[in-house]
Protein backbone atom coordinates (compact mmCIF):
# COMPACT_ATOMS: atom_id res chain seq x y z
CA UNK A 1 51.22 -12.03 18.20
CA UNK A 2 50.89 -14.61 15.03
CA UNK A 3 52.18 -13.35 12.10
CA UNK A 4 50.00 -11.61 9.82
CA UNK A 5 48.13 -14.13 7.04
CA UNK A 6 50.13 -14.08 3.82
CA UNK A 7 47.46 -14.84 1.32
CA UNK A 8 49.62 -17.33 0.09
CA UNK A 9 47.94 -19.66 -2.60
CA UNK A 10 47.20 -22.93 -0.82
CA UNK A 11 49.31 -25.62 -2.85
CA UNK A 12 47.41 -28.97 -2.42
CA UNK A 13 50.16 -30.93 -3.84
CA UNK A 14 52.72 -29.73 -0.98
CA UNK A 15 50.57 -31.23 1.79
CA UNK A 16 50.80 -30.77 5.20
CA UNK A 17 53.41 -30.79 7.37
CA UNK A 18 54.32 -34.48 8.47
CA UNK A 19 51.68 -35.91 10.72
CA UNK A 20 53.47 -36.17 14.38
CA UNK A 21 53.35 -39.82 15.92
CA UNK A 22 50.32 -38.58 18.63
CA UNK A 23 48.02 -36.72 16.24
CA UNK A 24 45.75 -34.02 18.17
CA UNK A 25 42.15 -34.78 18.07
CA UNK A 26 39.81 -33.97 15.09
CA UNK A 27 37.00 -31.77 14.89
CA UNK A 28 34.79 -30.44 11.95
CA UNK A 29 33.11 -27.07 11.45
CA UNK A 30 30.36 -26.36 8.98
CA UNK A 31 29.41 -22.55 8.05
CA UNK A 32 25.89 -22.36 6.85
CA UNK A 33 26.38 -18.85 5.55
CA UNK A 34 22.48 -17.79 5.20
CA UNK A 35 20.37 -15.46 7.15
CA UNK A 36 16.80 -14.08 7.05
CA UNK A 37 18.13 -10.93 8.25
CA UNK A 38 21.55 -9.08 8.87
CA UNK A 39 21.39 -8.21 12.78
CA UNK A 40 23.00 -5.14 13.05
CA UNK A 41 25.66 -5.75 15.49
CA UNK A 42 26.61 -8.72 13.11
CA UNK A 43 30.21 -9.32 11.20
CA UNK A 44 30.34 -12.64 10.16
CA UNK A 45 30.22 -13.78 6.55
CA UNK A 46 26.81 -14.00 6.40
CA UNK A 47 24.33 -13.70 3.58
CA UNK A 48 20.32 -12.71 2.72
CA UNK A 49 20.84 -13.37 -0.83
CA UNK A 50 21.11 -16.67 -2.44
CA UNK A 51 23.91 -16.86 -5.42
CA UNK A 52 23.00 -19.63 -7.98
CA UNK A 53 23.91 -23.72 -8.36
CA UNK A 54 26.15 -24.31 -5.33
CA UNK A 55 25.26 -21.49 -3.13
CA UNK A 56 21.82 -21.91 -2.82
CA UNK A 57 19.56 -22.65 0.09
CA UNK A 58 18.75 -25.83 -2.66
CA UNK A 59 22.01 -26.82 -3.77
CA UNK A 60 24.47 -25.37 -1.09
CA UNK A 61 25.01 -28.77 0.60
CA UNK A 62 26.42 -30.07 -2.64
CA UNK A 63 29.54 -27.66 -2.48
CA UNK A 64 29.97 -28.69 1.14
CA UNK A 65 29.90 -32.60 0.57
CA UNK A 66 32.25 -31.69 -2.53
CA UNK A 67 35.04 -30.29 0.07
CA UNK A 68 34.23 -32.85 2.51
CA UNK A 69 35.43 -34.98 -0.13
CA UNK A 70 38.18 -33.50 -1.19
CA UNK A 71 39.35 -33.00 2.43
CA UNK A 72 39.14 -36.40 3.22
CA UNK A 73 40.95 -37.66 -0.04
CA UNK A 74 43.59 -34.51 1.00
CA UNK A 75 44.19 -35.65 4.61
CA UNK A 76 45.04 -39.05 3.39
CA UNK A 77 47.27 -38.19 0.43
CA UNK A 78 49.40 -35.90 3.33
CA UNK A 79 49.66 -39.17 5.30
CA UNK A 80 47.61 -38.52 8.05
CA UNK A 81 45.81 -41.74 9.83
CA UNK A 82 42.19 -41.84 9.72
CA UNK A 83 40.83 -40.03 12.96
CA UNK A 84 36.94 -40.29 13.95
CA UNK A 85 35.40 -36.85 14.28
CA UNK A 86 35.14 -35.92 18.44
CA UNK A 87 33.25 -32.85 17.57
CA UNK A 88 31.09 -31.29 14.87
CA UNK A 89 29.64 -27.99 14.73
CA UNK A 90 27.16 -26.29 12.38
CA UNK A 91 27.30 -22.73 12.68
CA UNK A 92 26.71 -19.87 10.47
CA UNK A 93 24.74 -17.51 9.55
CA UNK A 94 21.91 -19.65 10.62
CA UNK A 95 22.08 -23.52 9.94
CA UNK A 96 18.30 -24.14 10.11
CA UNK A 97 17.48 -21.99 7.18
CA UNK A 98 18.28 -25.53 5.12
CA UNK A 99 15.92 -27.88 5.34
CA UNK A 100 16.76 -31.17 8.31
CA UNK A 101 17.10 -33.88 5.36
CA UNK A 102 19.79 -31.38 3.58
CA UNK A 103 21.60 -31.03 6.99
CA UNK A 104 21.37 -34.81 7.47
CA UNK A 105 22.73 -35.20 4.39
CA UNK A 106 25.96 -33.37 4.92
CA UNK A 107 26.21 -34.99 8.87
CA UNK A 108 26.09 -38.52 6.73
CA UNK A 109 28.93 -37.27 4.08
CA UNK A 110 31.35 -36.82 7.28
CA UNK A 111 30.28 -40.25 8.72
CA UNK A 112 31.01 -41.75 5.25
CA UNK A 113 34.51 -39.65 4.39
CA UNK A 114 35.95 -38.98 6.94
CA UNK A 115 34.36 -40.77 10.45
CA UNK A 116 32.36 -39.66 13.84
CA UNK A 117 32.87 -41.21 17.02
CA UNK A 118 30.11 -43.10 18.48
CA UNK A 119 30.14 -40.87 21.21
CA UNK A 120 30.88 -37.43 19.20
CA UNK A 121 28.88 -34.19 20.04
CA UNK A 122 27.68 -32.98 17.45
CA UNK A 123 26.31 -29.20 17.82
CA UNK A 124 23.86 -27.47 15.61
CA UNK A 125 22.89 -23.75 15.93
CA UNK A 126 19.19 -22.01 15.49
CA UNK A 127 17.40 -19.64 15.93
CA UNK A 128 14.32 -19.89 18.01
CA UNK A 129 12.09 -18.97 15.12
CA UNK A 130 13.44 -21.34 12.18
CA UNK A 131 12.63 -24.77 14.21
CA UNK A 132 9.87 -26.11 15.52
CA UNK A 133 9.53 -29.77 17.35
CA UNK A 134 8.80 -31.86 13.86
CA UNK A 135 11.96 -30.33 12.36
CA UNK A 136 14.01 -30.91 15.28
CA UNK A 137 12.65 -34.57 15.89
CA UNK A 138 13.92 -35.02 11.74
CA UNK A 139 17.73 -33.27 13.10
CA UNK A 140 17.80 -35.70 16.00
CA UNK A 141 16.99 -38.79 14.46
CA UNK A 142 19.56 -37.66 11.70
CA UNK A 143 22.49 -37.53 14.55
CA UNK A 144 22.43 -34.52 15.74
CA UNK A 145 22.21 -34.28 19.55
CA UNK A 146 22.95 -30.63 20.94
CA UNK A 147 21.44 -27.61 19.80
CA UNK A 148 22.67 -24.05 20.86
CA UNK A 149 19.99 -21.06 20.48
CA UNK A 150 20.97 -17.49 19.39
CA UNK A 151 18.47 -16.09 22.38
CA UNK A 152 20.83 -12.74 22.91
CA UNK A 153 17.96 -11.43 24.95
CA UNK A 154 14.62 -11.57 26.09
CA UNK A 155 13.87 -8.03 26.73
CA UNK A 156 12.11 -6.58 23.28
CA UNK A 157 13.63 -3.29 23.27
CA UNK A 158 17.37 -5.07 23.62
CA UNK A 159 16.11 -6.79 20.64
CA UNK A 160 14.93 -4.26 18.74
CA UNK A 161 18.24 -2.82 18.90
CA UNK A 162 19.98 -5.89 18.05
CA UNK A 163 17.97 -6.46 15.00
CA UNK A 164 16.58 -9.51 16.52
CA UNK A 165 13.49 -10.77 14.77
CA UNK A 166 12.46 -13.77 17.07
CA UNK A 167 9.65 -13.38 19.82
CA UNK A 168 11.13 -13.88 23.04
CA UNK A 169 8.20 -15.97 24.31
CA UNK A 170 9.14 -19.12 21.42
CA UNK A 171 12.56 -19.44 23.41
CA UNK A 172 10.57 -21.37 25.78
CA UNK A 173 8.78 -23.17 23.08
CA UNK A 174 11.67 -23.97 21.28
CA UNK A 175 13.31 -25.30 24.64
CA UNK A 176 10.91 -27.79 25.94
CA UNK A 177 10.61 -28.71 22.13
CA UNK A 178 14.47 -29.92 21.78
CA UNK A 179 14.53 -31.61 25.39
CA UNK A 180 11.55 -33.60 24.39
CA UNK A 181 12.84 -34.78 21.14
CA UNK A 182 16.42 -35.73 23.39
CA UNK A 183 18.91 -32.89 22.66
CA UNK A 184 21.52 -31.04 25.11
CA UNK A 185 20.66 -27.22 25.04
CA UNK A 186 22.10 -24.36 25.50
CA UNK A 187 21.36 -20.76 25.08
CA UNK A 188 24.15 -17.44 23.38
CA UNK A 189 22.99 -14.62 25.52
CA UNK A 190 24.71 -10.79 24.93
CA UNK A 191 25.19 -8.14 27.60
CA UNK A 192 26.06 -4.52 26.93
CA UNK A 193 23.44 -3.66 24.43
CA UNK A 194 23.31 0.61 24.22
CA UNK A 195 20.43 1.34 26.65
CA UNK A 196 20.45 -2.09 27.89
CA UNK A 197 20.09 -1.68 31.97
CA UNK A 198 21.59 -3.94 34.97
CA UNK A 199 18.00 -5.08 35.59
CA UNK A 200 16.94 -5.72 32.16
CA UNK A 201 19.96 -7.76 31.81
CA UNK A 202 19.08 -9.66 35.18
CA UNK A 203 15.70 -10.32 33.49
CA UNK A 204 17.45 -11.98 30.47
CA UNK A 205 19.63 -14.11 32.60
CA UNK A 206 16.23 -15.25 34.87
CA UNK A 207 14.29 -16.01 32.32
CA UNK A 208 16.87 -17.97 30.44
CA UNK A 209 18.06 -19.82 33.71
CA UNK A 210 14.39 -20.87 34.53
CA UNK A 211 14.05 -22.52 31.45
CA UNK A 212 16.78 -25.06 32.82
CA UNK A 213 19.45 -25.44 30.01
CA UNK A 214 22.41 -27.29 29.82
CA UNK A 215 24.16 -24.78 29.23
CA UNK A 216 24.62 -21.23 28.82
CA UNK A 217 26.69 -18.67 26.93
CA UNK A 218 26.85 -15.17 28.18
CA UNK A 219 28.89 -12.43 25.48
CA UNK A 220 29.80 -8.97 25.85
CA UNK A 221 28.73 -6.99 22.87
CA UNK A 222 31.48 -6.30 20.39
CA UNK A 223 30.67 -2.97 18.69
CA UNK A 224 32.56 -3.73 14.84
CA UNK A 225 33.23 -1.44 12.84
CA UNK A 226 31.43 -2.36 8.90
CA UNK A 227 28.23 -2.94 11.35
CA UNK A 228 25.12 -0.95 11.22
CA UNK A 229 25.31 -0.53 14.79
CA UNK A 230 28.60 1.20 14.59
CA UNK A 231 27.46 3.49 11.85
CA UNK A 232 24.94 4.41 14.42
CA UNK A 233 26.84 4.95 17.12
CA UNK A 234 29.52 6.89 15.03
CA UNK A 235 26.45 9.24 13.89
CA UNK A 236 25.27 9.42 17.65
CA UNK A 237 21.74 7.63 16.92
CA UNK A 238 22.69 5.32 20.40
CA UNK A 239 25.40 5.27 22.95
CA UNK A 240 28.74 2.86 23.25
CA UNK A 241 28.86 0.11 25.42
CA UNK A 242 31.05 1.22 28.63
CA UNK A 243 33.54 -0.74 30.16
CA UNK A 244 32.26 -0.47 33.60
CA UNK A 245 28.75 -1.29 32.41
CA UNK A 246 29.97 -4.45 30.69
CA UNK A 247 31.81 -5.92 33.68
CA UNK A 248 29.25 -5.11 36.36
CA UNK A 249 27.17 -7.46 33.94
CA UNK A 250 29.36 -9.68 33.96
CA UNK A 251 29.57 -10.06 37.29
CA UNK A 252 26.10 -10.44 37.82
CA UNK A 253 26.02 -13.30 35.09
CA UNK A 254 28.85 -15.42 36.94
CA UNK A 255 26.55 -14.57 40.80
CA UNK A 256 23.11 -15.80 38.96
CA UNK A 257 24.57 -18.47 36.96
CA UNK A 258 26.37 -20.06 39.91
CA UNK A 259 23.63 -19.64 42.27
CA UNK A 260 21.37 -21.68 39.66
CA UNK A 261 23.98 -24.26 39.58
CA UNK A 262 25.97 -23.88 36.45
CA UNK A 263 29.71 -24.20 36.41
CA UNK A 264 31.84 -21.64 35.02
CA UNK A 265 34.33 -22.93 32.97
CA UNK A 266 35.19 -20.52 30.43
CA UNK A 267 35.64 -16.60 30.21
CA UNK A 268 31.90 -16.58 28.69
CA UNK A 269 30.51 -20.02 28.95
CA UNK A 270 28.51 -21.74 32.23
CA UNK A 271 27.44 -25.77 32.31
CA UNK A 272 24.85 -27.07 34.63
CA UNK A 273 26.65 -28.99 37.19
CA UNK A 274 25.29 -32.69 36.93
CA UNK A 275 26.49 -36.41 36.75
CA UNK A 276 29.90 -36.65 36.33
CA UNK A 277 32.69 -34.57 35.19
CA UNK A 278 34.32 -35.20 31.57
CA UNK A 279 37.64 -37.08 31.51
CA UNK A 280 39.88 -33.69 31.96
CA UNK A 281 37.53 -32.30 34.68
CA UNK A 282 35.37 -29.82 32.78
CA UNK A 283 31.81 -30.48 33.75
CA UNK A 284 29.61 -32.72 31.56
CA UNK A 285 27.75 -29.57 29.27
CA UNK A 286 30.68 -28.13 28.49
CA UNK A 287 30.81 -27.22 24.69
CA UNK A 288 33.46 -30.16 23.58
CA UNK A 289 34.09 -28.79 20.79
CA UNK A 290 34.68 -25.10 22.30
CA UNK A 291 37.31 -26.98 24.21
CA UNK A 292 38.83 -28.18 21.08
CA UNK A 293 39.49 -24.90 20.23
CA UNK A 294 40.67 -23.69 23.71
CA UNK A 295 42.85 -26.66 24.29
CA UNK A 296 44.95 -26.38 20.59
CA UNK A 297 43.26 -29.59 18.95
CA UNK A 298 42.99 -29.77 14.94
CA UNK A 299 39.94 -28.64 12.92
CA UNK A 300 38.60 -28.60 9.53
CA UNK A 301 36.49 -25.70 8.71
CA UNK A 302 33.96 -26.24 6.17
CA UNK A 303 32.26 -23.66 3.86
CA UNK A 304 32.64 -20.03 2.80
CA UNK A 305 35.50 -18.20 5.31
CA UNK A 306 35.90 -21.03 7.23
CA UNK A 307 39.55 -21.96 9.35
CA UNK A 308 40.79 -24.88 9.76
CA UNK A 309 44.17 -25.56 11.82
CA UNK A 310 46.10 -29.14 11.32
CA UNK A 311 49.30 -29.49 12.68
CA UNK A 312 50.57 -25.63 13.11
CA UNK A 313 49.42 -25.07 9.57
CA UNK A 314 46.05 -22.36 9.35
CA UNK A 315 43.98 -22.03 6.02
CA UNK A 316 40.93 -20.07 5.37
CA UNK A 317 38.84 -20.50 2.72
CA UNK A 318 37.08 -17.73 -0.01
CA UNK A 319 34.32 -15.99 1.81
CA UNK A 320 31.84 -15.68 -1.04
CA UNK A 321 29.67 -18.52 -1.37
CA UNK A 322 29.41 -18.19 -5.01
CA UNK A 323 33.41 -18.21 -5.40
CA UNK A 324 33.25 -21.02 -2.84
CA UNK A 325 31.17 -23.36 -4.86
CA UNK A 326 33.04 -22.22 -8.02
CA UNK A 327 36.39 -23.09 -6.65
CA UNK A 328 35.43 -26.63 -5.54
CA UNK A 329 33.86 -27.34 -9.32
CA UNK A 330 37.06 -26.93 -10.35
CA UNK A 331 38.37 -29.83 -7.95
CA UNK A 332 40.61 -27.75 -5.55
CA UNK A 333 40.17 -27.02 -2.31
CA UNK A 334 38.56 -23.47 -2.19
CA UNK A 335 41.27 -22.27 -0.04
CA UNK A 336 42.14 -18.49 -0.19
CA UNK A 337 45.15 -18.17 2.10
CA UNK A 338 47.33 -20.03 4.91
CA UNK A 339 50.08 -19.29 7.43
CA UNK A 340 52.41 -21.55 9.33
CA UNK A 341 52.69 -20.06 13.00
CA UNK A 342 56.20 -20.03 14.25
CA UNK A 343 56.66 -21.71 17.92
CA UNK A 344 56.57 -18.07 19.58
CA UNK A 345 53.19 -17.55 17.70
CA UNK A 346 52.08 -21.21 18.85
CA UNK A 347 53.30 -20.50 22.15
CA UNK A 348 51.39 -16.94 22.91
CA UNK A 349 48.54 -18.41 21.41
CA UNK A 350 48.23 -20.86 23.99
CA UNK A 351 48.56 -18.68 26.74
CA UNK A 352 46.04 -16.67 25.05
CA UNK A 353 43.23 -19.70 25.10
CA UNK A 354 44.26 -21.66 27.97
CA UNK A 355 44.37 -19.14 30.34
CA UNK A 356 40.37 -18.32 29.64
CA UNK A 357 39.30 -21.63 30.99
CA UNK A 358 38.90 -23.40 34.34
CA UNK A 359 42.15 -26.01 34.14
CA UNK A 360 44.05 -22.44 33.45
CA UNK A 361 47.87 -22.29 32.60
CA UNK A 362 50.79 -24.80 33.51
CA UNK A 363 53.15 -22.59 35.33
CA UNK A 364 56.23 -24.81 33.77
CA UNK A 365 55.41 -23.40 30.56
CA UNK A 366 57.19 -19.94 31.95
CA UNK A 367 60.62 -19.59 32.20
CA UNK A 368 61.46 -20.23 35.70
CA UNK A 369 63.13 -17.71 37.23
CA UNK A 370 62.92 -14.36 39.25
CA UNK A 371 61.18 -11.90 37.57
CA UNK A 372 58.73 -14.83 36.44
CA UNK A 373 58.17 -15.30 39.85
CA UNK A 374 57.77 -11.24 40.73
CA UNK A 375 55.22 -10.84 37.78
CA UNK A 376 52.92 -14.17 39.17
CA UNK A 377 53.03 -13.10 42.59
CA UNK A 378 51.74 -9.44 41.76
CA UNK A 379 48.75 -10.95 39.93
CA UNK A 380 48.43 -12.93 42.57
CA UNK A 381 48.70 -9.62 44.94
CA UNK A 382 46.28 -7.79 42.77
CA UNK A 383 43.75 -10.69 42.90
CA UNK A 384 43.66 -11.77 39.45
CA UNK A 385 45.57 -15.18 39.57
CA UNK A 386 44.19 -17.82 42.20
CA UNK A 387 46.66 -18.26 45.15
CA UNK A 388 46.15 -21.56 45.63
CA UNK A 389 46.13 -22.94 42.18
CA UNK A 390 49.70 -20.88 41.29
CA UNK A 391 51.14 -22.72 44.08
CA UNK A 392 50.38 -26.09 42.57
CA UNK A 393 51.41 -25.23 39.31
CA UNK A 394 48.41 -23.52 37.43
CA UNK A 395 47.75 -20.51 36.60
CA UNK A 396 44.06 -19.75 36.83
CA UNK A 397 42.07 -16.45 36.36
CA UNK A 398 39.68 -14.99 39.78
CA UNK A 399 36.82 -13.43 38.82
CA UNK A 400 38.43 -10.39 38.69
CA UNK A 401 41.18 -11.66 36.57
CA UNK A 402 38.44 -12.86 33.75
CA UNK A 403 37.94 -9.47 33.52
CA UNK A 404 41.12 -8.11 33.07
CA UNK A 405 42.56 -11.45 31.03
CA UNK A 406 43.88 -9.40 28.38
CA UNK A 407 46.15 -7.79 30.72
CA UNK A 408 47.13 -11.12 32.31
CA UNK A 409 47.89 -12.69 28.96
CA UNK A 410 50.48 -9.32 28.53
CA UNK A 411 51.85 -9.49 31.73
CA UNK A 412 53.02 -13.37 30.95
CA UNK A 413 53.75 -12.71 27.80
CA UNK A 414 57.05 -12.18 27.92
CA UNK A 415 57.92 -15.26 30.09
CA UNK A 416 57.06 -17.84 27.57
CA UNK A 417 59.48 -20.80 27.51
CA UNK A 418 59.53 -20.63 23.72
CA UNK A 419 61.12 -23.62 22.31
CA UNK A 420 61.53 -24.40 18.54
């Protein structure tokens, strides 16, 4: 596994290391670190409180166009050539809790620092209850042109439990509003809420399919611990998810979704099938800059806690958005810690992501050999790894094997053709 972060202090004047001839792709991610509410399944560094010049709903977009800066003028002083943003991605916490001219503002600092493709996607999350059609017609016109709801649900009691706040009758509202102002859509759904049944799932999935998305996102709950809803499963309030539970949901996600005509492409993501395929063969909806991720491109991570990978190197930045602002007043980069993954580290990690999607793992990137051999042809024999695909050269997961990918990812492990 990669090493463990060192909390070494980022030194700006060391760089980065050199910038190879064929640079990877460059994507952007903002975190808008605001809520209304804390849902209680929630662990990301998110806030209800506002914290003063810098870190306000008012002035927060000042500290981000501040590192934006700084990143830009940082990229170029490590020697890196100027590379167009393919993706950008405002996630959070929830982005539309600042106002569409304050998000504009920041989309226009990355156009004028650092670049955005013509053809970039450029991804903005909400939830259903903090837009409405004016405010999204204001984010369009601004650049923006794919949204992605936090839906979760669309049973009330599922929400209840999640500490949802949003009524599930705006989703369609919200929909039809963001198609008519010209934006791709697509919907975060979560199976495996305690007391969450097969059929009330299959009602979620429905009702979010008939509503005709571009795309959907379907996530098993993760119960972590710091969350109200582990404290009240550890005092018995409601039950944990079960394993079983979870993967007959699953399954009955991947049967709806491709009945409706949505292409799986990634452990927990669906596109609708329609006009033709990207470039590398995903299908048209896909989340580009998911793929960025999955497929080991470079990113710079914006705002309080954010990662950014260039290169092999990984920084993260000071969670609190108070300390965040504070840092970049002083004119460093507000960067808390990095690592340096070693080619092993690089290498499992790539197995790790790669295997998850639908182009799946390049069998030369084992060590060739025997007991290679034995360990593919078991999966294969257990039903996890696609016959046909092994034999011309990828790896790729069955539906059974999405839901046992950990273990494929362990059985491989150890047959990495590791190379410094």
């Amino acid at each position: 596994m990669p090493q463990q972060p060192t909390g070494e202090v980022f030194d700006q004047s060391r760089g980065l290391p050199p910038a190879p001839s064929d640079p990877a792709p460059l994507s952007a991610y903002l975190h808008i670190p605001f809520c209304r509410i804390r849902c209680g399944y929630c662990d990301f560094n998110t806030y209800t409180s506002e914290f003063g010049p810098g870190a306000d709903h008012g002035s927060f977009h000042q500290s981000l166009i501040e590192e934006i800066r700084q990143a830009s003028r940082f990229l170029e002083a490590s020697g890196y050539p100027q590379r167009p943003l393919k993706t950008v991605f405002f996630g959070g916490g929830t982005p539309t809790m600042l106002e569409p001219r304050i998000l504009n503002q920041v989309l226009q600092a990355l156009r004028d620092e650092i670049g955005i493709t013509t053809d970039a996607e450029i991804t903005l999350e909400a939830n259903p209850d903090t837009v409405t059609e004016q405010s999204l017609a204001e984010l369009k016109a601004g650049g923006f042109n794919r949204v992605s709801f936090g839906v979760q649900s669309f049973v009330p009691h599922v929400l209840q439990t999640l500490d949802r706040t949003h009524r599930p009758q705006a989703v369609p509202e919200v929909i039809a509003a963001a198609k008519k102002v010209g934006f791709s859509t697509s919907l975060d759904l979560i199976y495996g809420t305690p007391a969450e049944s097969v059929k009330d799932w299959e009602e979620s999935l429905k009702q979010g399919i008939a509503l005709e998305p571009d795309h959907i996102s379907a996530y098993s709950l993760i119960i972590e611990p710091g969350t109200k809803l582990h404290a009240r499963m550890e005092r018995g309030e409601i039950p944990w998810p079960e394993d079983d539970d979870q993967g007959e949901k699953y399954e009955v996600a991947d049967r709806l979704l491709a009945e409706a005509g949505y292409q799986w492409y990634e452990i927990s993501n669906w596109a609708r099938k329609s006009g033709e395929n990207l470039p590398d063969g995903y299908p048209r909806h896909a989340s580009r800059h998911n793929l960025a991720y999955w497929q080991n491109h470079d990113w710079w991570g914006f705002g309080p806690g954010a990662h950014s990978h260039i290169n092999g190197q990984r920084w993260w930045n000071v969670k609190h958005p108070l300390a965040y602002a504070q840092n970049l007043q002083t004119g460093k980069l507000p960067v808390a810690g990095t690592e340096i993954l070693s080619a092993a580290d690089r290498s499992l990690e790539n197995l790790m992501l790669m295997i998850r999607t639908l182009e799946g793992y390049p069998r030369e990137l084992l060590i060739s050999g025997t007991e290679s051999a034995q360990k593919i042809a078991d999966l294969i024999r257990d039903g996890l790894i696609d016959a046909p695909s092994a034999l011309k050269g990828q790896l790729k997961l069955t539906l059974s094997g999405r839901l046992l990918a950990d273990y494929v990812v362990r059985t491989l492990s150890d047959e990495l053709n590791v190379s410094e």
